[in-house]
Protein backbone atom coordinates (compact mmCIF):
# COMPACT_ATOMS: atom_id res chain seq x y z
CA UNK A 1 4.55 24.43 -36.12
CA UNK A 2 0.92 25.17 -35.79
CA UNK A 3 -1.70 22.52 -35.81
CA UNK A 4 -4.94 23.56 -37.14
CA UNK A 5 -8.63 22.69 -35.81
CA UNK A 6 -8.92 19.55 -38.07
CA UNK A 7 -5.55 18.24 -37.61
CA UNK A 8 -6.47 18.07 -33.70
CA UNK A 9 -9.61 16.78 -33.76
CA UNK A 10 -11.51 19.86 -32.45
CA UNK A 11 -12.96 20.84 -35.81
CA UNK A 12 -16.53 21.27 -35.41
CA UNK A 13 -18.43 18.80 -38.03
CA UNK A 14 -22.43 18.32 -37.83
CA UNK A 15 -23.04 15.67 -40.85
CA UNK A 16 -26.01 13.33 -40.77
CA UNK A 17 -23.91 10.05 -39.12
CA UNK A 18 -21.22 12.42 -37.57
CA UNK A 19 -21.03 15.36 -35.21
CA UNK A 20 -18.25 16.76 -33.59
CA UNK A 21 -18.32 19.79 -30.59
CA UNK A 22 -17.26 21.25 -27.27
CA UNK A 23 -14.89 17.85 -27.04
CA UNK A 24 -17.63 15.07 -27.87
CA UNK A 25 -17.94 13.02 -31.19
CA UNK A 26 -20.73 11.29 -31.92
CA UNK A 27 -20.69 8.72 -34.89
CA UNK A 28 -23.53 6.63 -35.78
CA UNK A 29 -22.65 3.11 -36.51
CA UNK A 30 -23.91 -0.13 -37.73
CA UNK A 31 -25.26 -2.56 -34.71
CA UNK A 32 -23.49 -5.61 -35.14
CA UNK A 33 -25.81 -7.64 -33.16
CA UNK A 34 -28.82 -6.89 -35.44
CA UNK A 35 -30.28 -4.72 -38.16
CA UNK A 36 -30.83 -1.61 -36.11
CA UNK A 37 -28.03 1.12 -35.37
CA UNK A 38 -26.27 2.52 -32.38
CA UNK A 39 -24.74 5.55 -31.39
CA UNK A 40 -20.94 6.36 -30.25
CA UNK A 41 -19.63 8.79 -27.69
CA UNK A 42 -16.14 9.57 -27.89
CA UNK A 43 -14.64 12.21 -25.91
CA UNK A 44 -11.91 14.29 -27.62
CA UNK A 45 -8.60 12.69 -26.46
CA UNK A 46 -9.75 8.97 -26.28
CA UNK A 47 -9.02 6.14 -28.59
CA UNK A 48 -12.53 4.02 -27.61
CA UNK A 49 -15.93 5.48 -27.16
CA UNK A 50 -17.18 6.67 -23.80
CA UNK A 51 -20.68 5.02 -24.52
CA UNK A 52 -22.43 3.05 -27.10
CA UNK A 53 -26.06 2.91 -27.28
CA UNK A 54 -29.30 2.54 -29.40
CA UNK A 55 -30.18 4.84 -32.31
CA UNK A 56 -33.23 5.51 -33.95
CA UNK A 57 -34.44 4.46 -37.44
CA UNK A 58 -35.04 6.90 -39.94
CA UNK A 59 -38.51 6.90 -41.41
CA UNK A 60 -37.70 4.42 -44.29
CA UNK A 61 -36.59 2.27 -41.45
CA UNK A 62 -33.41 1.02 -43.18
CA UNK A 63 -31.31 3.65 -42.37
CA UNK A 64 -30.74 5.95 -39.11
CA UNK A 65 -32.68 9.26 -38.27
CA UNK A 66 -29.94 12.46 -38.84
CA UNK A 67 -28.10 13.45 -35.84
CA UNK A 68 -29.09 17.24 -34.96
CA UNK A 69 -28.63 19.58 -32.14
CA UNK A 70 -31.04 18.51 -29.84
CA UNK A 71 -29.94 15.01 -30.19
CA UNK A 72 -25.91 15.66 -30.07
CA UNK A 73 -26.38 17.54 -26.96
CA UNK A 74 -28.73 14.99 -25.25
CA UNK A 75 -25.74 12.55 -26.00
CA UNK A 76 -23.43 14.84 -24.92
CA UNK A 77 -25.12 15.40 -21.50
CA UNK A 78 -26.04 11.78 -21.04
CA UNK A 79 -22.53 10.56 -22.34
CA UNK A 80 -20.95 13.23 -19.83
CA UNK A 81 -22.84 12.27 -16.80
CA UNK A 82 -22.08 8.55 -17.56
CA UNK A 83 -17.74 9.60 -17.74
CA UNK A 84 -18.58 11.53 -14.34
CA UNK A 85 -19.96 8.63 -12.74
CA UNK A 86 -17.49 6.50 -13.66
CA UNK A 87 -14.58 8.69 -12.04
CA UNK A 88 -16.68 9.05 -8.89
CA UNK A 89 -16.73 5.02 -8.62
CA UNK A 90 -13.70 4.70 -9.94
CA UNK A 91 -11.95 7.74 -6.97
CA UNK A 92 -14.38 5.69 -4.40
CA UNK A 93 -12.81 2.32 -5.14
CA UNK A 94 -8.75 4.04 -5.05
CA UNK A 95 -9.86 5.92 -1.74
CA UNK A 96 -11.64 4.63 0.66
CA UNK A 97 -12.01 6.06 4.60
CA UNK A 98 -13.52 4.53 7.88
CA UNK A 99 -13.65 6.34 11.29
CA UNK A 100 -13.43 3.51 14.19
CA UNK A 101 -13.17 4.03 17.78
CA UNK A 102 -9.98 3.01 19.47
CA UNK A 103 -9.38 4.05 23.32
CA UNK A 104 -12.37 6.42 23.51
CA UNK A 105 -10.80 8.26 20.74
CA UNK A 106 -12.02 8.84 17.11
CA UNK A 107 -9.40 7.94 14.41
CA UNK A 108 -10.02 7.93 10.26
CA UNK A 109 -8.21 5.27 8.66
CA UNK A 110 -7.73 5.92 5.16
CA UNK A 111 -6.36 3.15 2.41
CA UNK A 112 -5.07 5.53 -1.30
CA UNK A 113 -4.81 2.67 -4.16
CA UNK A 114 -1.94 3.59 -6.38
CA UNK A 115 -2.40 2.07 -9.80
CA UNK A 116 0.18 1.18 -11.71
CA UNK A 117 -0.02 -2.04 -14.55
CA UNK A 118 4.03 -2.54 -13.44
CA UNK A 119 3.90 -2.09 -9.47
CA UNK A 120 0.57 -1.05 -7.82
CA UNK A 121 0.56 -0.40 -4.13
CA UNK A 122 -1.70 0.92 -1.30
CA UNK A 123 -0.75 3.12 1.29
CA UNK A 124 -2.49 2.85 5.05
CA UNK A 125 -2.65 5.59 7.10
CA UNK A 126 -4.19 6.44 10.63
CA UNK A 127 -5.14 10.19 11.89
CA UNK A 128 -6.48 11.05 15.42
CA UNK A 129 -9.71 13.32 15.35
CA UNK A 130 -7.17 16.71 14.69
CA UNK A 131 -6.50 15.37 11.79
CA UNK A 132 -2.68 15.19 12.74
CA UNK A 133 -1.22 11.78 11.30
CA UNK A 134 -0.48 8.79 13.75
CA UNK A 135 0.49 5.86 11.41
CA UNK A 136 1.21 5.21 7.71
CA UNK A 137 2.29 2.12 6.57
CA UNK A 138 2.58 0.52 2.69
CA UNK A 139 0.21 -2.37 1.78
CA UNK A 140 -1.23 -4.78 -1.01
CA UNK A 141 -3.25 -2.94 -3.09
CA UNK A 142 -5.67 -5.96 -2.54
CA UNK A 143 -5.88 -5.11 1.39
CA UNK A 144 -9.61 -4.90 2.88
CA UNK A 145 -9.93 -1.63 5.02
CA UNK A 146 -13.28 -2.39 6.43
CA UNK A 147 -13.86 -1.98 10.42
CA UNK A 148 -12.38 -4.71 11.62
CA UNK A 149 -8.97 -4.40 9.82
CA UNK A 150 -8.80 -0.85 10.72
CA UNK A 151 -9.38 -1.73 14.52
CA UNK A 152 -7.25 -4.50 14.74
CA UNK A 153 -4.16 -2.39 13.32
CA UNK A 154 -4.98 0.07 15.73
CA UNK A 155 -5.09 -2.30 18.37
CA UNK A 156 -1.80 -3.51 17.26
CA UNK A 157 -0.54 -0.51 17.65
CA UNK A 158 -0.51 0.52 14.15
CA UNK A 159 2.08 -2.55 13.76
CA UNK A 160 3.03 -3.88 9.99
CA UNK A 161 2.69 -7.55 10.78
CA UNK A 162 -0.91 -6.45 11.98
CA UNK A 163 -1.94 -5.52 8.66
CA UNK A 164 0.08 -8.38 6.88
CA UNK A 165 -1.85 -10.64 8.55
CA UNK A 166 -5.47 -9.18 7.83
């Protein structure tokens, strides 16, 4: 069976409160907190909105100004950028790197943050400056890698109770 444009979601719509192209929906909605009105960005695919922020009045200044093109694509950009920085933090926070010093020679010490609701873990690992592996070792997903826990594994020799411990 074949599922047409509107039955996905991808049909493009451009009505005064609701727009939807190139994988973005915006959807102007009542503010809650007051008498003014807000704006929704929902990326195709997603149950809740990407961002949520202020819309204009309309001239009578009881109901919202029309969404058009230059608008929708201004909250497309902005709601875009906002996703993208999100990932980067989020990919920052999951993998995080340090190069320390240990015997005169330069390792990277990497910690990769599985998530998982059920059974998260984090796995440690040591390279020399080659880049060829010298250590890997599982650990709390709430372990600090920060210099000192990095050097004192490697001082351990790259030992499990080392990191246990930290």
């Amino acid at each position: 069976m074949q599922t047409t444009d509107a039955e996905d979601g991808t049909e493009k719509i451009q009505e005064p409160r609701l727009w939807r192209d190139n994988g973005w929906t915006a959807r102007v909605i009542k503010n809650e907190d007051d008498d003014g009105w807000a704006v929704a960005m929902t990326l195709q695919g997603h149950a809740e909105p990407a961002l949520v922020g202020p819309w204009t009045m309309g001239r009578d200044k009881k109901n919202p100004k029309p969404l058009d093109v230059p608008a929708f694509n201004t909250l497309v950009k902005t709601a875009a950028e906002f996703v993208r920085r999100h990932e980067q933090q989020l990919h920052a926070t999951l993998h995080q790197q340090i190069a320390i010093t240990h015997n005169t020679e330069r390792l990277s010490i990497s910690l990769d943050i599985e998530p998982d609701e059920e059974n998260p873990s984090a796995l440690l690992r040591a390279l020399d400056a080659s880049g060829e592996p010298l250590a890997e070792i599982r650990v709390a997903p709430s372990f600090k890698l920060t210099r000192a826990s990095a050097s004192a594994w490697a001082e351990a020799g790259f030992s499990a109770d080392a990191v246990r411990r930290a």
